[in-house]
Protein backbone atom coordinates (compact mmCIF):
# COMPACT_ATOMS: atom_id res chain seq x y z
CA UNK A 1 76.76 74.03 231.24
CA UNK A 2 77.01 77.78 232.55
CA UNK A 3 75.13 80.60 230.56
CA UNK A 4 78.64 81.98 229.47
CA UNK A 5 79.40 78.71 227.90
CA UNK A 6 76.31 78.66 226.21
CA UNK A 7 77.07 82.18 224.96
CA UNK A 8 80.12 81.74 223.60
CA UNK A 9 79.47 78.34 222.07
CA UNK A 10 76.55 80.67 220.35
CA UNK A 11 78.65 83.69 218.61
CA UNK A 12 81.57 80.72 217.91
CA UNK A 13 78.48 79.40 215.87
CA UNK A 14 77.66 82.46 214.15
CA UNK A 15 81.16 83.41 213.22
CA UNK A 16 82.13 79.84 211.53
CA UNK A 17 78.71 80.40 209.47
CA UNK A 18 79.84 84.20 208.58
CA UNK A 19 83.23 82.59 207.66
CA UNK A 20 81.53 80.26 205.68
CA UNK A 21 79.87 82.88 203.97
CA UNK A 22 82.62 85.09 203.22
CA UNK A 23 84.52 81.80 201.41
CA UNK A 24 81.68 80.98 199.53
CA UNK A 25 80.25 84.37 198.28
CA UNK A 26 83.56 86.05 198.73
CA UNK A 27 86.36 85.54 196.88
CA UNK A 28 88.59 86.36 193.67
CA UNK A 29 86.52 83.55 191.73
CA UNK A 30 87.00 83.58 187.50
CA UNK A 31 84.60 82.31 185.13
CA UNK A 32 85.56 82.24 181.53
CA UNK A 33 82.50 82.80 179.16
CA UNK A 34 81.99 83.11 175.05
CA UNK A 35 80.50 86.49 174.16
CA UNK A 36 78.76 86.85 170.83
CA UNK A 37 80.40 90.23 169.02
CA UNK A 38 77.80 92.40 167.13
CA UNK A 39 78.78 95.23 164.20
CA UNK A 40 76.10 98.21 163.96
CA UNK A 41 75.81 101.35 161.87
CA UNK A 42 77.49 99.75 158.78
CA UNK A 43 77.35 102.32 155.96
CA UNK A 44 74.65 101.53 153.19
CA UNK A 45 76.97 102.13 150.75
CA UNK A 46 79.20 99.02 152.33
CA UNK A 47 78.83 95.52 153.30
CA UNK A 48 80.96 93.15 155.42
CA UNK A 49 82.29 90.56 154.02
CA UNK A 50 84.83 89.02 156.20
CA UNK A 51 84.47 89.01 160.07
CA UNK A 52 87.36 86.96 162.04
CA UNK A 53 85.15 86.33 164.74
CA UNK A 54 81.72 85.81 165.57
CA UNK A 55 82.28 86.11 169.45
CA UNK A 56 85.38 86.30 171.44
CA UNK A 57 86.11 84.42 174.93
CA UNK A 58 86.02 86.65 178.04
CA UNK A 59 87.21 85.51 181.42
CA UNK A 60 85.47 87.41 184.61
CA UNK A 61 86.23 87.83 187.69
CA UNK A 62 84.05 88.68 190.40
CA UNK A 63 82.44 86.78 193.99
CA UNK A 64 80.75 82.98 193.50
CA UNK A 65 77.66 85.21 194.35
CA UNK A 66 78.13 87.91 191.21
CA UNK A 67 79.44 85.21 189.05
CA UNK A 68 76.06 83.16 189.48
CA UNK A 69 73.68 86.08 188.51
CA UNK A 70 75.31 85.94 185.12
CA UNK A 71 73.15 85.66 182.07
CA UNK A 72 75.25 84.63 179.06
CA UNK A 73 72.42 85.51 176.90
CA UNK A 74 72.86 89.10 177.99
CA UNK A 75 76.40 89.09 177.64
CA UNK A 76 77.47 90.82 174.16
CA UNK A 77 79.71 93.79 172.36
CA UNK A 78 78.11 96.23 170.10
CA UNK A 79 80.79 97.61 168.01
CA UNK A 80 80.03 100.66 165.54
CA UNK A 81 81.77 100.69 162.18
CA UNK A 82 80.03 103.68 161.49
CA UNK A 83 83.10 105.88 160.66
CA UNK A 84 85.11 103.01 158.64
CA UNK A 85 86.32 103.02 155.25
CA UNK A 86 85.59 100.13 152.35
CA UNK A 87 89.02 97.69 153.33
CA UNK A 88 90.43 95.12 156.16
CA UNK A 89 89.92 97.03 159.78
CA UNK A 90 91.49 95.71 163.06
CA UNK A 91 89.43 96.57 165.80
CA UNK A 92 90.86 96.69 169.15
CA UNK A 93 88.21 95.45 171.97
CA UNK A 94 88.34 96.58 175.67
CA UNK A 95 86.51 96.27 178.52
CA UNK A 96 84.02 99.00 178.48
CA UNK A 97 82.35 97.35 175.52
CA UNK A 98 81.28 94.41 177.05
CA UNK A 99 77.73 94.94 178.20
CA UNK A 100 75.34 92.86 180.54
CA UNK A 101 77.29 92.35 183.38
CA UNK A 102 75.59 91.94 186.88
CA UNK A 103 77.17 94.41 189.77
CA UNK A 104 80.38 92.85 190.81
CA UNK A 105 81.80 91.38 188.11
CA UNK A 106 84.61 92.69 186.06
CA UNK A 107 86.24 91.66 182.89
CA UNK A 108 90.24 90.17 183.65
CA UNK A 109 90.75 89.68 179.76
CA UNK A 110 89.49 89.86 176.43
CA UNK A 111 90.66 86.97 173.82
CA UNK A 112 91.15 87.48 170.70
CA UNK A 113 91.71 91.53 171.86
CA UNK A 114 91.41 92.42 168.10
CA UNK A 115 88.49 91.74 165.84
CA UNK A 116 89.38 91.86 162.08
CA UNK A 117 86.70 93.34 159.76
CA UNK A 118 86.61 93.31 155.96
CA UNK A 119 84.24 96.00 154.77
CA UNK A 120 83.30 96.09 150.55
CA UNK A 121 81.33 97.98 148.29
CA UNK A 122 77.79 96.73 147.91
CA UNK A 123 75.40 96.61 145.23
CA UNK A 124 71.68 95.53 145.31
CA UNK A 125 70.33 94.03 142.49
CA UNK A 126 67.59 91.90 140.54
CA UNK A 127 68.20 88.62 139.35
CA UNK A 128 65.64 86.92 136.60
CA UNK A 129 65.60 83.03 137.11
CA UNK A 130 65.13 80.16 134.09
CA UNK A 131 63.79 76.90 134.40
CA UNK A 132 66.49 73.94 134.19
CA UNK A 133 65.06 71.09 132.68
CA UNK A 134 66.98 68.10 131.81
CA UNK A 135 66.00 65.19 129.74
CA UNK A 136 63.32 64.66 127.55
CA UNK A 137 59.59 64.80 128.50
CA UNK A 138 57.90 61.27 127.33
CA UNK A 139 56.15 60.98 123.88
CA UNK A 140 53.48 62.79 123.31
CA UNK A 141 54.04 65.97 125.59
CA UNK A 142 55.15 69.08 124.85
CA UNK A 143 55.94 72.13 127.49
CA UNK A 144 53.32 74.70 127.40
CA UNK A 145 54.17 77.12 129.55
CA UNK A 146 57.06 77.33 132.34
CA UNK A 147 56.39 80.24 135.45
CA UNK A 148 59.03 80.19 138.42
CA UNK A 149 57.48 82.19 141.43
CA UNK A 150 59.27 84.60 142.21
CA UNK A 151 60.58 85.08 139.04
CA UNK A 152 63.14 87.18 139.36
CA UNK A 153 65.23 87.11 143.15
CA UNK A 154 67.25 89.60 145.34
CA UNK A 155 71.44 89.71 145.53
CA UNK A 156 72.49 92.56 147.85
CA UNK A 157 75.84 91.61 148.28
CA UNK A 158 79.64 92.71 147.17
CA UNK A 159 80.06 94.60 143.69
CA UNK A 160 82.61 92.40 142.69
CA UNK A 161 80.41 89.25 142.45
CA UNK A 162 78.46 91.08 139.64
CA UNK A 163 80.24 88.65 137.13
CA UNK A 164 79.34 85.85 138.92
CA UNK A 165 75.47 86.78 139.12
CA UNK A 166 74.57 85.30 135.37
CA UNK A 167 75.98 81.40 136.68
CA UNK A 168 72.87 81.71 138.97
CA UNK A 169 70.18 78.74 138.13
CA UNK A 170 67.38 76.73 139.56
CA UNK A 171 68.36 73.28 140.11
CA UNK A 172 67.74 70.89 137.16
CA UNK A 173 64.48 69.17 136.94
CA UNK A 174 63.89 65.94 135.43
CA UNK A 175 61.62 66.78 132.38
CA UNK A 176 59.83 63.44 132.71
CA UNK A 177 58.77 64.08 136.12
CA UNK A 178 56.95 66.72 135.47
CA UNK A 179 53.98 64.54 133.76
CA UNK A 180 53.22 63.73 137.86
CA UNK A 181 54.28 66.72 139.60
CA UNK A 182 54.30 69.82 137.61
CA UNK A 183 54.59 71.94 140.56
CA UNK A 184 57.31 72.11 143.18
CA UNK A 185 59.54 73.61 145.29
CA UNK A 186 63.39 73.67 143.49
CA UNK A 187 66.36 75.53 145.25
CA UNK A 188 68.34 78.62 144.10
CA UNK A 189 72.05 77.37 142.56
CA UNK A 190 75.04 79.53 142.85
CA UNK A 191 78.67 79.62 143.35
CA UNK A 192 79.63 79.21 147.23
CA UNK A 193 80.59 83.25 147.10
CA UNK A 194 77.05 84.38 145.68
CA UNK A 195 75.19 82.04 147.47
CA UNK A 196 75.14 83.85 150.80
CA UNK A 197 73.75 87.24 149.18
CA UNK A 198 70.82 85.58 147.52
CA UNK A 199 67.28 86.28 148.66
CA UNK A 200 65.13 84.08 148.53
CA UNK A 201 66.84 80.91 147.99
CA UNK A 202 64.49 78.48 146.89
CA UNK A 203 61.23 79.05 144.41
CA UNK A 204 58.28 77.69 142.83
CA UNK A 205 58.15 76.09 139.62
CA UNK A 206 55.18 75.86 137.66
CA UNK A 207 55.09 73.84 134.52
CA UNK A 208 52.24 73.39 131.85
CA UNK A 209 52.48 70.96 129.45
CA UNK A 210 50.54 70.34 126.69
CA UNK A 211 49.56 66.13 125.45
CA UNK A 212 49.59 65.51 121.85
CA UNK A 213 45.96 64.14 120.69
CA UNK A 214 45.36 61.30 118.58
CA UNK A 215 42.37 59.07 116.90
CA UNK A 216 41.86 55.31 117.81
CA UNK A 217 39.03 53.32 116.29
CA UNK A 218 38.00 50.19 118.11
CA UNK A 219 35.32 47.06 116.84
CA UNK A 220 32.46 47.18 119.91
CA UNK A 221 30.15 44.29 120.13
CA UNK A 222 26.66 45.69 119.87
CA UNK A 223 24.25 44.86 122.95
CA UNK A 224 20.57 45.19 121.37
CA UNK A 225 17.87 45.56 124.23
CA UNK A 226 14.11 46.34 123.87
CA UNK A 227 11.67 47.48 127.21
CA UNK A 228 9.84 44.46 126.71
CA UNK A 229 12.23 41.74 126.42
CA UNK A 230 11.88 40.74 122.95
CA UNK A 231 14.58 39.20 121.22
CA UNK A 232 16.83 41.32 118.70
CA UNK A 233 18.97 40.14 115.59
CA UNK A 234 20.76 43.30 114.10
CA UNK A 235 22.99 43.99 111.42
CA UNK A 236 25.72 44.92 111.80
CA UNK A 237 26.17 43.18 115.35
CA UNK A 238 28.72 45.58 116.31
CA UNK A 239 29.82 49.27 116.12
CA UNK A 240 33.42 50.92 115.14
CA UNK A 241 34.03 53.49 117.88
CA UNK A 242 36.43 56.54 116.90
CA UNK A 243 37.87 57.75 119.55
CA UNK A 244 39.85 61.15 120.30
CA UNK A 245 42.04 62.83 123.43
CA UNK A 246 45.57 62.51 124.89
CA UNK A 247 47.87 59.84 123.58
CA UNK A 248 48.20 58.49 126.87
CA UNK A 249 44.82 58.14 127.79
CA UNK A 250 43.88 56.90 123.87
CA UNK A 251 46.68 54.21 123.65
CA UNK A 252 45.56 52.45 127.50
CA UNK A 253 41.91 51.77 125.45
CA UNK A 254 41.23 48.02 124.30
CA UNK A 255 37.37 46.72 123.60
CA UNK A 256 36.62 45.84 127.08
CA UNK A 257 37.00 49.52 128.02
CA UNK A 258 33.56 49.83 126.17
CA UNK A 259 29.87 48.88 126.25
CA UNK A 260 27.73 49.72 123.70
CA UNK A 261 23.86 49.28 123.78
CA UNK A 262 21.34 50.04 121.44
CA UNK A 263 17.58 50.61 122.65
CA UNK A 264 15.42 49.37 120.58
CA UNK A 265 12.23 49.55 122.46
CA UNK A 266 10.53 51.66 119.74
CA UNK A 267 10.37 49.22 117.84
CA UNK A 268 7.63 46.27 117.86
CA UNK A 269 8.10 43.21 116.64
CA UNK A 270 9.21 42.64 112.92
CA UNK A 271 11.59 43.01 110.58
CA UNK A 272 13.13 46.40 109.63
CA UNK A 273 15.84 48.21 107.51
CA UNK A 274 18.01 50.67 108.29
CA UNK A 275 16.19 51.69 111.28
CA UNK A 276 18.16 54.24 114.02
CA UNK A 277 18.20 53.12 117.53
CA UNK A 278 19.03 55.26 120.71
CA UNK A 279 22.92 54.20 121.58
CA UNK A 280 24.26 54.45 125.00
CA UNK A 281 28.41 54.36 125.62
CA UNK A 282 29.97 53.21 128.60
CA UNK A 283 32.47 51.06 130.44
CA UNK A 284 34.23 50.34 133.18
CA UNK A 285 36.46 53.00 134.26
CA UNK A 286 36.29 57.18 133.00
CA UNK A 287 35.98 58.07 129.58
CA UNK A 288 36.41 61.98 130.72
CA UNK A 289 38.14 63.86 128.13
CA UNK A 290 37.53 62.08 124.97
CA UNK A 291 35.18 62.63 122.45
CA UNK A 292 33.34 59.46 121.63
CA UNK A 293 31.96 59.02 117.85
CA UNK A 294 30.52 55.75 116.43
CA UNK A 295 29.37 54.38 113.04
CA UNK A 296 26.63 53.02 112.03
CA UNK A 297 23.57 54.80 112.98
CA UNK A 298 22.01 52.78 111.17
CA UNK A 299 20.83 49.22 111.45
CA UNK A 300 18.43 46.25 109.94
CA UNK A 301 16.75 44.48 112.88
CA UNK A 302 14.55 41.55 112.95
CA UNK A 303 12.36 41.88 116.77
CA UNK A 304 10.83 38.27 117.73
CA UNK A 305 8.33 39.06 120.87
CA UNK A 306 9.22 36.96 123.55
């Protein structure tokens, strides 16, 4: 093969790959793309209510090589509302407003062209919250105290949902729940309209409630005992326990929830009358929060040493 061959089969080469190129990276190539719409300097005094559109679809146009250095997160239109009036607004879009486009790209068309606006008065306001309980709470309680944190909750939102502001609730409770849980997260209620202006939207409710006391009085086998093992007769044999604290706790007590013993150790063997004894209360399981009383003190005992 001669060196001109060679040559030309070379620059042949080179202009197939620029062809190539110019196919590839060249080009009227279109890319259609959704761009998010933004609204900025809405007046204080107003609000938007209504917005047709949240982003609009935008077809470019540009080389494969522009089109690939898009970023659709940069992509977006800023529109100020600044100088518009309380009402329905159509807003026409163009080109110049779209922003984040890499060099040689250009917008073809914008669709929807027209972005319709509804601007209202707005009001911002305090709203004080109630509990919603349902249902009754079980025997023996009563509600002591109710606190919902935060109390009272933010509506910034159109002037004429001001009517609609006293419907707003906390979402019913179950009274008899709260026995278990008297704490807990509950959600904001409102109509569909108000719903959207509320902040925040869910709370804390805090409820105390308060357990009715009652007295029980139980027969207790007495358990005599003496430090040196001697053998004890007493009478009585057996103690009545009174017993006071929360209905729920006092009314799950039978006999076997108690052991009474009486230490007699004082005492030597013999016979004595009405003689008083150190008693010790106990049992299986917690006797925490009830008061404990128990009659007689005092006893006759006959103590045969062992």
């Amino acid at each position: 093969m001669s060196r001109q061959n060679i040559i030309n089969g070379v620059v042949a080469f080179v202009l197939a790959v620029l062809a190539w190129a110019s196919i590839r990276l060249g080009g009227d190539n279109q890319v259609s793309l959704p761009v998010k719409v933004a609204l900025s300097g809405v007046p204080s005094r107003l609000i938007v209510t209504e917005k047709m559109k949240d982003s609009v679809t935008v077809m470019l146009r540009g080389t494969r090589a522009g089109l690939s250095r898009i970023r659709e997160e940069d992509l977006g239109i800023e529109l100020d509302v600044s100088d518009r009036m309380e009402g329905t607004a159509n807003i026409d879009l163009d080109v110049s407003q779209i922003k984040g486009l890499p060099p040689g790209v250009t917008v073809a068309s914008i669709s929807p062209s027209i972005l319709t606006i509804k601007l209202e008065t707005q009001i911002e306001t305090e709203i004080t919250l109630k509990e919603n309980l349902v249902g009754d709470l079980p025997e023996g309680y009563s509600v002591k105290h109710v606190e919902i944190a935060p109390a009272r909750i933010r509506f910034r939102g159109p002037a004429r949902l001001t009517k609609r502001l006293a419907d707003v609730l906390v979402e019913p409770v179950e009274a008899r729940t709260l026995v278990k849980t008297p704490e807990r997260e509950v959600s904001v209620i409102a109509s569909p309209e108000v719903f959207p202006y509320l902040s925040p939207r869910k709370v804390t409710l805090r409820v105390e409630l308060t357990e009715e006391t009652i007295r029980r009085t139980l027969t207790v086998p007495l358990t005599a005992r003496h430090r040196d093992g001697h053998r004890i007769q007493t009478v009585p044999d057996s103690v009545t326990l009174t017993v006071n604290g929360p209905a729920s706790s006092v009314k799950a007590l039978s006999r076997p929830s108690f052991e009474v013993e009486g230490d007699f150790s004082p005492f030597p063997p013999g016979r004595y009358r009405r003689i008083t004894p150190k008693v010790k209360i106990g049992g299986p399981g917690t006797h925490e929060g009830l008061e404990i009383g128990y009659e007689p003190k005092q006893f006759d005992a006959v103590v045969t040493a062992k």
